[in-house]
Structure formats: C-alpha cells, structure tokens
PDB file of N, CA and C in Angstrom:
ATOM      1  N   UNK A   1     -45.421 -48.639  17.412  1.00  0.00           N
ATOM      2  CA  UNK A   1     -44.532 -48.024  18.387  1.00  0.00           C
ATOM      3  C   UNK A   1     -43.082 -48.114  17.910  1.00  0.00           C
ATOM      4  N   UNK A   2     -42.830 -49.249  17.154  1.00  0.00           N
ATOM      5  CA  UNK A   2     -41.086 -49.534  17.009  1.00  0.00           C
ATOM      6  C   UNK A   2     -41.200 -48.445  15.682  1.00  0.00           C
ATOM      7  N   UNK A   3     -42.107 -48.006  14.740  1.00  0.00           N
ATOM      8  CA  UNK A   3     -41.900 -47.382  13.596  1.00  0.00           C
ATOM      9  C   UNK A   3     -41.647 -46.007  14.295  1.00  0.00           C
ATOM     10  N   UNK A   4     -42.250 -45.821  15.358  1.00  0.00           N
ATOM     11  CA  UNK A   4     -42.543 -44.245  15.941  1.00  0.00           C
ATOM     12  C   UNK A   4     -40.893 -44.124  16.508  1.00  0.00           C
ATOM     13  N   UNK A   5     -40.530 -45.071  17.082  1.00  0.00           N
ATOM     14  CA  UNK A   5     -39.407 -45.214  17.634  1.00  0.00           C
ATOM     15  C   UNK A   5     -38.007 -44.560  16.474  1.00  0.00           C
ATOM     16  N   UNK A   6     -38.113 -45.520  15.483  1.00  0.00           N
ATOM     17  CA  UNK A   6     -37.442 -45.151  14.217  1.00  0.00           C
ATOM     18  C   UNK A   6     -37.426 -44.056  13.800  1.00  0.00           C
ATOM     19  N   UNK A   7     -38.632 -43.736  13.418  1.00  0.00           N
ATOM     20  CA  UNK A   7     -39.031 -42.219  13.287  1.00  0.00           C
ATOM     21  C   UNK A   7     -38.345 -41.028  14.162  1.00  0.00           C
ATOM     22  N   UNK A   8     -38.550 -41.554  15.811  1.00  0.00           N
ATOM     23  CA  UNK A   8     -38.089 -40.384  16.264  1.00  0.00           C
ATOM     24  C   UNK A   8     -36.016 -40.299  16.464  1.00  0.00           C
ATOM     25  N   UNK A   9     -35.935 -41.960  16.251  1.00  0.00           N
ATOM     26  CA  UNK A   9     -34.740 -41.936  15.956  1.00  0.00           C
ATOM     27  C   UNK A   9     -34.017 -40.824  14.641  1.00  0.00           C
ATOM     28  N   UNK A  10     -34.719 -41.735  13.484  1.00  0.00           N
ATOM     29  CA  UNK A  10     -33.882 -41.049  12.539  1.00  0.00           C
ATOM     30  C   UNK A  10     -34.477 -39.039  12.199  1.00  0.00           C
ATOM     31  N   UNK A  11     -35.055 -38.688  12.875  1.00  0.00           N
ATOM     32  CA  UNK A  11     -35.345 -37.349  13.258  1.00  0.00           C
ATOM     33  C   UNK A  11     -34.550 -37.064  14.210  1.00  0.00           C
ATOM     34  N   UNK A  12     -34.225 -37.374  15.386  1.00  0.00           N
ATOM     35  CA  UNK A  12     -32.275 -36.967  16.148  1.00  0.00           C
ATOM     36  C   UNK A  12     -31.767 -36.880  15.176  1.00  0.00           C
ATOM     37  N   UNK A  13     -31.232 -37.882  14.809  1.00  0.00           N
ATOM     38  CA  UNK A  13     -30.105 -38.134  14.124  1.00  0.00           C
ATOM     39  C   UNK A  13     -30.043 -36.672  12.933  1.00  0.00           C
ATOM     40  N   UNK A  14     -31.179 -36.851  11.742  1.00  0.00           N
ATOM     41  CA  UNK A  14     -31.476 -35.741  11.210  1.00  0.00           C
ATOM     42  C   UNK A  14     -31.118 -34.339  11.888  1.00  0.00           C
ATOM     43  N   UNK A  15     -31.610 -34.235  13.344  1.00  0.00           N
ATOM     44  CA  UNK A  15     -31.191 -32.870  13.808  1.00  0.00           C
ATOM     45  C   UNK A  15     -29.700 -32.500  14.104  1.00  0.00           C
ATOM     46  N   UNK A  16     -29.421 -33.882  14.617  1.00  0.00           N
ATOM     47  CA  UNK A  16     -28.084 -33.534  14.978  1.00  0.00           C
ATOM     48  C   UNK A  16     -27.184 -33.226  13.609  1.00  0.00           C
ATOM     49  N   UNK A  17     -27.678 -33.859  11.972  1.00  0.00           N
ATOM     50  CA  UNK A  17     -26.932 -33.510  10.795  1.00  0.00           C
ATOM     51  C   UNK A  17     -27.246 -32.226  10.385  1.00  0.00           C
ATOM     52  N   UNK A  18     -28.181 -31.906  11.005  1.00  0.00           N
ATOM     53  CA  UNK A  18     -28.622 -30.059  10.758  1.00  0.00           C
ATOM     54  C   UNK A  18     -27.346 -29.466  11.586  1.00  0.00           C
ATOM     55  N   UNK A  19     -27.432 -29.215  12.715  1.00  0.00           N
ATOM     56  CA  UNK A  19     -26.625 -28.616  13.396  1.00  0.00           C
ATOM     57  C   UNK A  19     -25.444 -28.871  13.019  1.00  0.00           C
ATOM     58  N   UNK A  20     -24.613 -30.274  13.577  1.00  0.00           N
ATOM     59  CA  UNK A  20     -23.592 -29.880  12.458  1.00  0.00           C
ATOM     60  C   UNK A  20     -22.953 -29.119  11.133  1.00  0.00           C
ATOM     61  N   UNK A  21     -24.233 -29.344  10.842  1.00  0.00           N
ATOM     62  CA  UNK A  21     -24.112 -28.335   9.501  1.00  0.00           C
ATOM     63  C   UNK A  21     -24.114 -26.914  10.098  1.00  0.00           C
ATOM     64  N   UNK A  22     -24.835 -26.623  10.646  1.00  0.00           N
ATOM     65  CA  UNK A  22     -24.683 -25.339  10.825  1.00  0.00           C
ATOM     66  C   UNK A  22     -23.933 -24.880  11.526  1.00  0.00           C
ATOM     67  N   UNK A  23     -23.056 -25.548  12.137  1.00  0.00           N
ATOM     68  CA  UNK A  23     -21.810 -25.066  12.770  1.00  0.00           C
ATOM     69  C   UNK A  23     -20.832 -25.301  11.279  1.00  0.00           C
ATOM     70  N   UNK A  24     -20.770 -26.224  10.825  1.00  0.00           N
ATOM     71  CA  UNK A  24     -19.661 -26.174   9.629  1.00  0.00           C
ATOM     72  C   UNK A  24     -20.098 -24.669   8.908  1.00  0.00           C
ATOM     73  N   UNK A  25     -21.204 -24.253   9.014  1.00  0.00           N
ATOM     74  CA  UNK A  25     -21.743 -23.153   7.892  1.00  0.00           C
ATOM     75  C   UNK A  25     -20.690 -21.945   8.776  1.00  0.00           C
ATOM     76  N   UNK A  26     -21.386 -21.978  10.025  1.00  0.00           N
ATOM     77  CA  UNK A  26     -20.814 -20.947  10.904  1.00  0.00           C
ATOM     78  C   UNK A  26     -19.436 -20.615  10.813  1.00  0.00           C
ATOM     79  N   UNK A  27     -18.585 -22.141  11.008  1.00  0.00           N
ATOM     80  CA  UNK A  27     -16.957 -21.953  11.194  1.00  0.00           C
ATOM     81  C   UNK A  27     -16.690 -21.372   9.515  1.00  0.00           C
ATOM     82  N   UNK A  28     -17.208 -21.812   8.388  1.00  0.00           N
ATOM     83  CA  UNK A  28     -16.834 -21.287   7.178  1.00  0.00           C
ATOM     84  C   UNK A  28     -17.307 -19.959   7.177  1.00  0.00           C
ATOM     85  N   UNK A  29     -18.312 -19.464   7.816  1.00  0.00           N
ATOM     86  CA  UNK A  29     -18.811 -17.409   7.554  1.00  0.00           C
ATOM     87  C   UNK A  29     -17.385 -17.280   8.298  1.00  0.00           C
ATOM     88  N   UNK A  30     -17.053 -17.852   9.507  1.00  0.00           N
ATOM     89  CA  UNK A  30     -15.847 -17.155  10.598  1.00  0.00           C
ATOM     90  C   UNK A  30     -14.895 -16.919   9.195  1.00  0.00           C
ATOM     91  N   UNK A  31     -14.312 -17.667   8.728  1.00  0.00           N
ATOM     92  CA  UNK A  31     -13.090 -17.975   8.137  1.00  0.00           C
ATOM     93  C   UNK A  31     -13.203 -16.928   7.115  1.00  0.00           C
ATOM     94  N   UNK A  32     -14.639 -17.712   6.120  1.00  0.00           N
ATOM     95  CA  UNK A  32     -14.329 -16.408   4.697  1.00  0.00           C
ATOM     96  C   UNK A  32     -14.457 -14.831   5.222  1.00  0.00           C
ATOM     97  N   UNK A  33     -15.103 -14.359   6.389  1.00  0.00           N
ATOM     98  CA  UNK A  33     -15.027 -13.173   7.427  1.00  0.00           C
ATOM     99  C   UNK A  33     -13.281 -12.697   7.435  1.00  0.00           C
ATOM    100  N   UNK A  34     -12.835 -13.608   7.983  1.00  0.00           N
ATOM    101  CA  UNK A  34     -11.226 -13.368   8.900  1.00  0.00           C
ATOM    102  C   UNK A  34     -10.921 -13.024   6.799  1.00  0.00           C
ATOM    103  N   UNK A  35     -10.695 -13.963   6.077  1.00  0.00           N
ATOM    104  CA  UNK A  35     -10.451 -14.155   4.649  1.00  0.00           C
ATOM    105  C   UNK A  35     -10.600 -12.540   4.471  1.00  0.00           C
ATOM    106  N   UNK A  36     -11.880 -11.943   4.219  1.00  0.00           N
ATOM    107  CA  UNK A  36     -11.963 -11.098   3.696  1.00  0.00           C
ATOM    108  C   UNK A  36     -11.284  -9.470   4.185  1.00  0.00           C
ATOM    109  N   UNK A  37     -11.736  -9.968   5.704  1.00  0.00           N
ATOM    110  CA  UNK A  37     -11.096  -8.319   6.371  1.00  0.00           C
ATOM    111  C   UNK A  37      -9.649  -8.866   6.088  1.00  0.00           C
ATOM    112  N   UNK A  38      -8.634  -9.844   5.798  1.00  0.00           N
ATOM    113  CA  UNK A  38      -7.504  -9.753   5.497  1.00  0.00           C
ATOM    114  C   UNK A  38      -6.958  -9.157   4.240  1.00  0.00           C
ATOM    115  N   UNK A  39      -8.074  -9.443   3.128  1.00  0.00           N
ATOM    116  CA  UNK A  39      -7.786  -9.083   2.026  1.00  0.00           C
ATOM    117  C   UNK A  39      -7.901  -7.764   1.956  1.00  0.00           C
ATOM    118  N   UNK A  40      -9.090  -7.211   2.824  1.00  0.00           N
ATOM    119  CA  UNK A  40      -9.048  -5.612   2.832  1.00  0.00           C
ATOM    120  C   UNK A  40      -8.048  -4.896   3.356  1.00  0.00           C
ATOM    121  N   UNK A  41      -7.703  -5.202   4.102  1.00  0.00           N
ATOM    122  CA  UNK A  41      -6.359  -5.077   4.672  1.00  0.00           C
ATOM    123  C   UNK A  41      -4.955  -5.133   4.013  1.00  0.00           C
ATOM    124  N   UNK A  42      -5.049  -6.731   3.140  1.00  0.00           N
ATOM    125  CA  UNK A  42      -3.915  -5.901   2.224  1.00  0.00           C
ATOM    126  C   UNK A  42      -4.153  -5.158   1.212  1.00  0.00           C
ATOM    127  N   UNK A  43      -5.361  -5.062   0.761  1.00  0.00           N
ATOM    128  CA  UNK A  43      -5.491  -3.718  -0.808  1.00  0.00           C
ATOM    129  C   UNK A  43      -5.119  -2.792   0.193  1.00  0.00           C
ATOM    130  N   UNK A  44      -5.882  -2.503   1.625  1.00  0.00           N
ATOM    131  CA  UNK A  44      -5.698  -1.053   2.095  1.00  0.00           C
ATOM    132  C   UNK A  44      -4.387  -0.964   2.266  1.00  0.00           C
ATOM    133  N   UNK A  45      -3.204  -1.944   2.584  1.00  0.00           N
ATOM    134  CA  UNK A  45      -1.574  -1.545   2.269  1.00  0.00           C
ATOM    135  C   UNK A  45      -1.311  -1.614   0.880  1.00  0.00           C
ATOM    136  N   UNK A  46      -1.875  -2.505   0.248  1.00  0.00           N
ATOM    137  CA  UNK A  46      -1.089  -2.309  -1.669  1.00  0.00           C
ATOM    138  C   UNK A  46      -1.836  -0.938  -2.087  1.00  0.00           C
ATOM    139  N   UNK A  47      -2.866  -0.332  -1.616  1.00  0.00           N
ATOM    140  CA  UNK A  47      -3.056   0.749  -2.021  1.00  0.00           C
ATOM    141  C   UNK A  47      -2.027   2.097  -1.197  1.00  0.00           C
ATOM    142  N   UNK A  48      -2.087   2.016  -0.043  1.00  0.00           N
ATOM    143  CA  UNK A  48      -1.216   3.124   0.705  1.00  0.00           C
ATOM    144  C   UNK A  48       0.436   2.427  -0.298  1.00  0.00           C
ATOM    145  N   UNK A  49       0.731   1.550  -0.365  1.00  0.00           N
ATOM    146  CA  UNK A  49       2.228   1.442  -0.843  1.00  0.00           C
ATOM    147  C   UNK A  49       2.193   2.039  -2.118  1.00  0.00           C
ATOM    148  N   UNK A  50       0.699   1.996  -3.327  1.00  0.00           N
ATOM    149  CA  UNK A  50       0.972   2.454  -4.119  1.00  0.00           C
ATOM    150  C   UNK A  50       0.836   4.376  -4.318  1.00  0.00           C
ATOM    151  N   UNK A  51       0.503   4.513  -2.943  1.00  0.00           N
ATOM    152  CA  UNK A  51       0.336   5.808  -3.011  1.00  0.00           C
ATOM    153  C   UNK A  51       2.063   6.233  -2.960  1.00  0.00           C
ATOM    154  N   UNK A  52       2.505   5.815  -1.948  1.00  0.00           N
ATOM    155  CA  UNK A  52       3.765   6.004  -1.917  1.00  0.00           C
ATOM    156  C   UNK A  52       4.537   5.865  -3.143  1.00  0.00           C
ATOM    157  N   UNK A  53       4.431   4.710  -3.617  1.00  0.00           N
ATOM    158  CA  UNK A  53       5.013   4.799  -4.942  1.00  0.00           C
ATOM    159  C   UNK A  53       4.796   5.952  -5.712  1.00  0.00           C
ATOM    160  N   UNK A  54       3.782   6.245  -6.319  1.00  0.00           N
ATOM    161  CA  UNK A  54       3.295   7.641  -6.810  1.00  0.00           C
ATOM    162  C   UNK A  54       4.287   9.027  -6.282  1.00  0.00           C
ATOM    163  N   UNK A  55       4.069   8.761  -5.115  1.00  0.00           N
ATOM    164  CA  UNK A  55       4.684  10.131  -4.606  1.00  0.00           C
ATOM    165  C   UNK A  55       5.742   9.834  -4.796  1.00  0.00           C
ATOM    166  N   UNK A  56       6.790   8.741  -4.489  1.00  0.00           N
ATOM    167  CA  UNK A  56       8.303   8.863  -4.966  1.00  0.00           C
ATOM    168  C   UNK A  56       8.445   8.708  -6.112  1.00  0.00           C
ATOM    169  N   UNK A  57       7.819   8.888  -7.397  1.00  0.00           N
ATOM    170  CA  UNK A  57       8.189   8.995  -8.637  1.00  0.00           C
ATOM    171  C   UNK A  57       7.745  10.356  -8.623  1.00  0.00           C
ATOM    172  N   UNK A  58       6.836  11.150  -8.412  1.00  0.00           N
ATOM    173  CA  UNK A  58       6.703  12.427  -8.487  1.00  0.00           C
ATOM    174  C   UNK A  58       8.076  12.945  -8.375  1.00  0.00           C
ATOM    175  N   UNK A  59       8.478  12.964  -7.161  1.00  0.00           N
ATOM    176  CA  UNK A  59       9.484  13.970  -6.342  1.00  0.00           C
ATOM    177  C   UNK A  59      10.393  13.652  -7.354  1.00  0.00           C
ATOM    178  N   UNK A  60      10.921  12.213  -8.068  1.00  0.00           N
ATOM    179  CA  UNK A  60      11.970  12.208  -8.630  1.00  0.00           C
ATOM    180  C   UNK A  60      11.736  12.704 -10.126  1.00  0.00           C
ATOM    181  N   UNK A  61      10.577  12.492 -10.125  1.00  0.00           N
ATOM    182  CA  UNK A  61      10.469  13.386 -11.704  1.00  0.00           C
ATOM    183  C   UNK A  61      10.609  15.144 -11.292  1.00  0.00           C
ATOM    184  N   UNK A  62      10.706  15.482  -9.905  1.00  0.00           N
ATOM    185  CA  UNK A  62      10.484  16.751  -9.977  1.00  0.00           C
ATOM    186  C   UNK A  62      11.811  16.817 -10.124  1.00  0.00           C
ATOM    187  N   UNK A  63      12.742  16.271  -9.225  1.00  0.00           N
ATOM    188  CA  UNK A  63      14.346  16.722  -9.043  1.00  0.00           C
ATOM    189  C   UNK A  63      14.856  16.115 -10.336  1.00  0.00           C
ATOM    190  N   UNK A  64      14.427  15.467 -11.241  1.00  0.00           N
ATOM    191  CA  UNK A  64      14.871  15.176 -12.808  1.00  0.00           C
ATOM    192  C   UNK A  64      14.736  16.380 -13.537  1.00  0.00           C
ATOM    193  N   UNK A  65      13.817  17.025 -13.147  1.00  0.00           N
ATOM    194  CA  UNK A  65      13.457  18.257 -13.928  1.00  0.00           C
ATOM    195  C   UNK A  65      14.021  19.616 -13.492  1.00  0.00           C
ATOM    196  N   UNK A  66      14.645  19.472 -11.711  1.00  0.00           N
ATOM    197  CA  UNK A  66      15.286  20.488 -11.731  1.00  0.00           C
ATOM    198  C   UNK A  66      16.544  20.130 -12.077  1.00  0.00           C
ATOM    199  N   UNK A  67      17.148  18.972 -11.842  1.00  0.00           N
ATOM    200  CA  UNK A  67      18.610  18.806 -12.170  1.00  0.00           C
ATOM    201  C   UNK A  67      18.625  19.091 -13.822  1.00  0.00           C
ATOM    202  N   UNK A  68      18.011  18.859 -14.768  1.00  0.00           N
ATOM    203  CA  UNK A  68      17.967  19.218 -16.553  1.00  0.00           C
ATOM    204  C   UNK A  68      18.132  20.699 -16.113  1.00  0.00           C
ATOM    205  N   UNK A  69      17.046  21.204 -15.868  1.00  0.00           N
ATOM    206  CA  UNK A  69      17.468  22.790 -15.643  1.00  0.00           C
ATOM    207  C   UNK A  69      18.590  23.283 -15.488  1.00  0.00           C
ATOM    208  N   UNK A  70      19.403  22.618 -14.313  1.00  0.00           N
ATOM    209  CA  UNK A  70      20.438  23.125 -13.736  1.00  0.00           C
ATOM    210  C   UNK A  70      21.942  22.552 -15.060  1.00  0.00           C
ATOM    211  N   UNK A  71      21.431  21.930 -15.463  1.00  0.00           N
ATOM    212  CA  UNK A  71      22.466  21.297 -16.441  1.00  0.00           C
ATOM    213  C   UNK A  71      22.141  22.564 -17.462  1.00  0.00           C
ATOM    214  N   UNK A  72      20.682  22.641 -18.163  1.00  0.00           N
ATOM    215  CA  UNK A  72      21.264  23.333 -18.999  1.00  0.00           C
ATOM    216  C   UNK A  72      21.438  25.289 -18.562  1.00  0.00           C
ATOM    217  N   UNK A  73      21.226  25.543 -17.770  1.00  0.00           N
ATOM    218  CA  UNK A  73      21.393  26.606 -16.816  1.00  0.00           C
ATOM    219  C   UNK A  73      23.609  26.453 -17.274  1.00  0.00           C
ATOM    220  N   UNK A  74      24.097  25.665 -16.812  1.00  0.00           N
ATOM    221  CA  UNK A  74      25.389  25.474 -16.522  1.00  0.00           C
ATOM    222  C   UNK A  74      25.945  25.428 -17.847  1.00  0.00           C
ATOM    223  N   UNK A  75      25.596  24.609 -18.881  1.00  0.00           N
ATOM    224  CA  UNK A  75      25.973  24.723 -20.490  1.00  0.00           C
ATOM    225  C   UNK A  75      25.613  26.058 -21.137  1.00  0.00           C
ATOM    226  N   UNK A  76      24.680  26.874 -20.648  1.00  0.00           N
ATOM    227  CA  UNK A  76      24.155  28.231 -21.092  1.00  0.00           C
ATOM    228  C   UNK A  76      25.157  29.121 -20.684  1.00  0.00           C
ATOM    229  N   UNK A  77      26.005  28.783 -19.535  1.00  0.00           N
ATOM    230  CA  UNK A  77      27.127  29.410 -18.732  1.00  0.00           C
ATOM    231  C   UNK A  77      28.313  28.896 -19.558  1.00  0.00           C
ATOM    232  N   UNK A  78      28.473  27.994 -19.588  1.00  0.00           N
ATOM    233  CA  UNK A  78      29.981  27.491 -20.108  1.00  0.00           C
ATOM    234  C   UNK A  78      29.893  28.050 -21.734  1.00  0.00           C
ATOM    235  N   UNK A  79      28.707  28.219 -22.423  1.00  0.00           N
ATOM    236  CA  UNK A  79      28.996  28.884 -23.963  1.00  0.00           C
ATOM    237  C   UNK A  79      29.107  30.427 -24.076  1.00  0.00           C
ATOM    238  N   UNK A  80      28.474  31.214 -23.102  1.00  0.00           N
ATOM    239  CA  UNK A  80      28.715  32.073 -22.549  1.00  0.00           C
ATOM    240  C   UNK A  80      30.209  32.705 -22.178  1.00  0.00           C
ATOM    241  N   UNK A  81      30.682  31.939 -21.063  1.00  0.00           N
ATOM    242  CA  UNK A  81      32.159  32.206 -21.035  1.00  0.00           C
ATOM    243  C   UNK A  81      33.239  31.712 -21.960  1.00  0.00           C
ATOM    244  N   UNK A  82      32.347  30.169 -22.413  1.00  0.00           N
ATOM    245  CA  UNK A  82      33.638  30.049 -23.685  1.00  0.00           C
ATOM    246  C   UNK A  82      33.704  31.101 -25.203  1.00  0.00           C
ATOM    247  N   UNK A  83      32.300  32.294 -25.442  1.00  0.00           N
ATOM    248  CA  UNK A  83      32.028  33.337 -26.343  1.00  0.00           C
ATOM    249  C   UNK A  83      32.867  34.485 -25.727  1.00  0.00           C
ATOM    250  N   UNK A  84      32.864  34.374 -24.271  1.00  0.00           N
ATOM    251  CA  UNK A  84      33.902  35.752 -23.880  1.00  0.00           C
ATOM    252  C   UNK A  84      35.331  35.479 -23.990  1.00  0.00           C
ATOM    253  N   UNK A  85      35.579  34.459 -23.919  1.00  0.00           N
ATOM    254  CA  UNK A  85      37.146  33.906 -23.819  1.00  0.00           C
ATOM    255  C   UNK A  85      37.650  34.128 -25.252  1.00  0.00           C
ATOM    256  N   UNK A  86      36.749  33.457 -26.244  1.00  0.00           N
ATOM    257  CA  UNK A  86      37.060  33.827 -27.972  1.00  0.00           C
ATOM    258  C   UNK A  86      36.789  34.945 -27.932  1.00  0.00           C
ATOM    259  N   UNK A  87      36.119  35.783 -27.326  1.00  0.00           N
ATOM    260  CA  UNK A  87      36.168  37.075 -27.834  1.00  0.00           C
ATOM    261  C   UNK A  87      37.073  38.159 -27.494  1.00  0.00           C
ATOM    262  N   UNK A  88      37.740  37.228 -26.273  1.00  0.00           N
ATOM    263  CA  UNK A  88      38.947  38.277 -25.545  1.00  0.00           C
ATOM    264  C   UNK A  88      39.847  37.572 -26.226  1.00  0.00           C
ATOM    265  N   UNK A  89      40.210  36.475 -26.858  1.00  0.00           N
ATOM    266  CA  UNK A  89      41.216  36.231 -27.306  1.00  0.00           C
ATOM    267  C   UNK A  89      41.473  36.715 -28.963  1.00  0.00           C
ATOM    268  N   UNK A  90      40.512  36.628 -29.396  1.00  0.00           N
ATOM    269  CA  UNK A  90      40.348  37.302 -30.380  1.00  0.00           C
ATOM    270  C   UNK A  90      40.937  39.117 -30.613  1.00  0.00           C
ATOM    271  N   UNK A  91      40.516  40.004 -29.344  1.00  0.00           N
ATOM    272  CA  UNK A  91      40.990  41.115 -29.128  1.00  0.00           C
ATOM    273  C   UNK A  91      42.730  41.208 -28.619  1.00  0.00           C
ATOM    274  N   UNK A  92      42.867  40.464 -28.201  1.00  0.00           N
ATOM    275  CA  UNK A  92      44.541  39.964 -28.061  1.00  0.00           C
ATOM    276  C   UNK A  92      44.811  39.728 -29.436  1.00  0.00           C
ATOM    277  N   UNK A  93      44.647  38.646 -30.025  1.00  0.00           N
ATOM    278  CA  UNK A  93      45.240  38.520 -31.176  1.00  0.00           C
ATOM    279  C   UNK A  93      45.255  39.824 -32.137  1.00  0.00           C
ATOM    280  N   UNK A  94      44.205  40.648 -32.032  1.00  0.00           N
ATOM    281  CA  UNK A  94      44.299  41.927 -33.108  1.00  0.00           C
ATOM    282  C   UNK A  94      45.152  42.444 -32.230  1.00  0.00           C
ATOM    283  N   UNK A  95      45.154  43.102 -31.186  1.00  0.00           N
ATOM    284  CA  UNK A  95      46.258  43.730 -30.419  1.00  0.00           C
ATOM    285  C   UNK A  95      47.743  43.417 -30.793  1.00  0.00           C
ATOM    286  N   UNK A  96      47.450  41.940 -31.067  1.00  0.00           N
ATOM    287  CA  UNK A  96      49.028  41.457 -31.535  1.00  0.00           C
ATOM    288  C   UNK A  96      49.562  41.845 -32.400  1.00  0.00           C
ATOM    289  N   UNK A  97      48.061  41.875 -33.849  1.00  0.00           N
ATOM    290  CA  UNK A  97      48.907  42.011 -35.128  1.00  0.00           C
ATOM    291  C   UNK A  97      49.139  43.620 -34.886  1.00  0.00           C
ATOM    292  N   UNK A  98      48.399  44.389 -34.334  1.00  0.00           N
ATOM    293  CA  UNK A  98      48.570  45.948 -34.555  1.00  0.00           C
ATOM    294  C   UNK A  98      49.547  46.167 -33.801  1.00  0.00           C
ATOM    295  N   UNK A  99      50.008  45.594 -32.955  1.00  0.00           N
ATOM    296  CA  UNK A  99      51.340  45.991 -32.091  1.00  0.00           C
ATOM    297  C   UNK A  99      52.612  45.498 -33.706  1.00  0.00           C
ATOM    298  N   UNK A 100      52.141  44.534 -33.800  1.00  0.00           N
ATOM    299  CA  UNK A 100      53.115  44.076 -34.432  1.00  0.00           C
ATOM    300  C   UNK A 100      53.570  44.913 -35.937  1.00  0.00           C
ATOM    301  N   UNK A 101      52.240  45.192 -36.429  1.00  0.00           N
ATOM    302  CA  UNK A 101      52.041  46.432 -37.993  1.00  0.00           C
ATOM    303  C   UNK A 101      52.680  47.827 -37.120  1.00  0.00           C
ATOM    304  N   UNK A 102      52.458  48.155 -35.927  1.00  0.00           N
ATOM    305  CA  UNK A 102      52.970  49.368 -35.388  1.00  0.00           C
ATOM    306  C   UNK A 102      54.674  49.183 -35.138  1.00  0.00           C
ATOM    307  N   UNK A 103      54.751  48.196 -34.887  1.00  0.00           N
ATOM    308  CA  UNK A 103      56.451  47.711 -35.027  1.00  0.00           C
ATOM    309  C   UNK A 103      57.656  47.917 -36.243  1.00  0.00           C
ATOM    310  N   UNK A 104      56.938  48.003 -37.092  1.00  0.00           N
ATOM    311  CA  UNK A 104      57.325  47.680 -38.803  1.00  0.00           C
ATOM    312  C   UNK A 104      56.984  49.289 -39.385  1.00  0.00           C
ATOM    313  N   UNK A 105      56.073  49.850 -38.798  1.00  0.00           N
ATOM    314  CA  UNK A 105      56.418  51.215 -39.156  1.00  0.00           C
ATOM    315  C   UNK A 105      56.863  51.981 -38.554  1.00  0.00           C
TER     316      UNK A 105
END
C-alpha cells in the first residue's frame, strides 16, 4: 500500500511536470506566434518602404533625364545664337571694310 501510495504520488507529481510543461510549450507557441506575425509585419513595411524607395529613384532618374535634355536643348540654343551673332558680326565687319574700300574710291 505505502509503494502504491508512492507510486501514485510520484505519478501527480509527474502530471503536474507534464502540464507545466505544456503550458511553458504553450506560452513559447504564444510568443514565437506574436515573434513571427511581427516579423511579417516588418518585411511587409521594409518591403512597402522599399517599394517606395524604388519609385523615388525612378522619378528622379526620370527628372535627371529630363533636366540633361533641357540642358542640352539650351547649349544647342546658345551655339546656335552664338553662330548667328558671328555670323551677323561677321556681315558688319565686311560691310565695314566695303564701306570703307567705297570711301577711298
């Protein structure tokens, strides 16, 4: 009877180290659970931030590419008018000398 006793003692005891356990098991699924939907949570923002990123380097590579344009759009202009300016000054200067050869005769 005292062995049966023991027996059914250290079988509580045994159950009650089960359960415990299985609440420690439980509170650790809670945690690595909470753990994980957090982590999904931040890829799902480091991913939306890197989308964003993406898109604001786009746009600025786009307006990099129109501002070059517009630069050389504006230097295509300034050699342009600086070819008409030599070329009107150029027609002045002959004007000059022929005014000037028409002077002398």
């Amino acid at each position: 009877a005292a062995e049966r006793q023991r027996l059914d003692r250290t079988a509580a005891q045994r159950s009650a180290e089960v359960e415990e356990l299985r609440e420690a098991l439980a509170a650790s699924r809670q945690e690595l659970e909470t753990r994980c939907a957090e982590f999904q949570q931040m890829q799902t923002g480091s991913d939306d931030r890197e989308r964003v990123c993406r898109s604001e380097i786009a746009s600025l590579e786009r307006k990099l590419v129109e501002r070059d344009a517009l630069v050389v759009s504006e230097r295509e202009g300034h050699e342009r008018l600086s070819a008409q300016r030599g070329a009107e000054a150029e027609e002045v200067r002959e004007a000059l000398v022929q005014s000037h050869r028409d002077s002398e005769n």
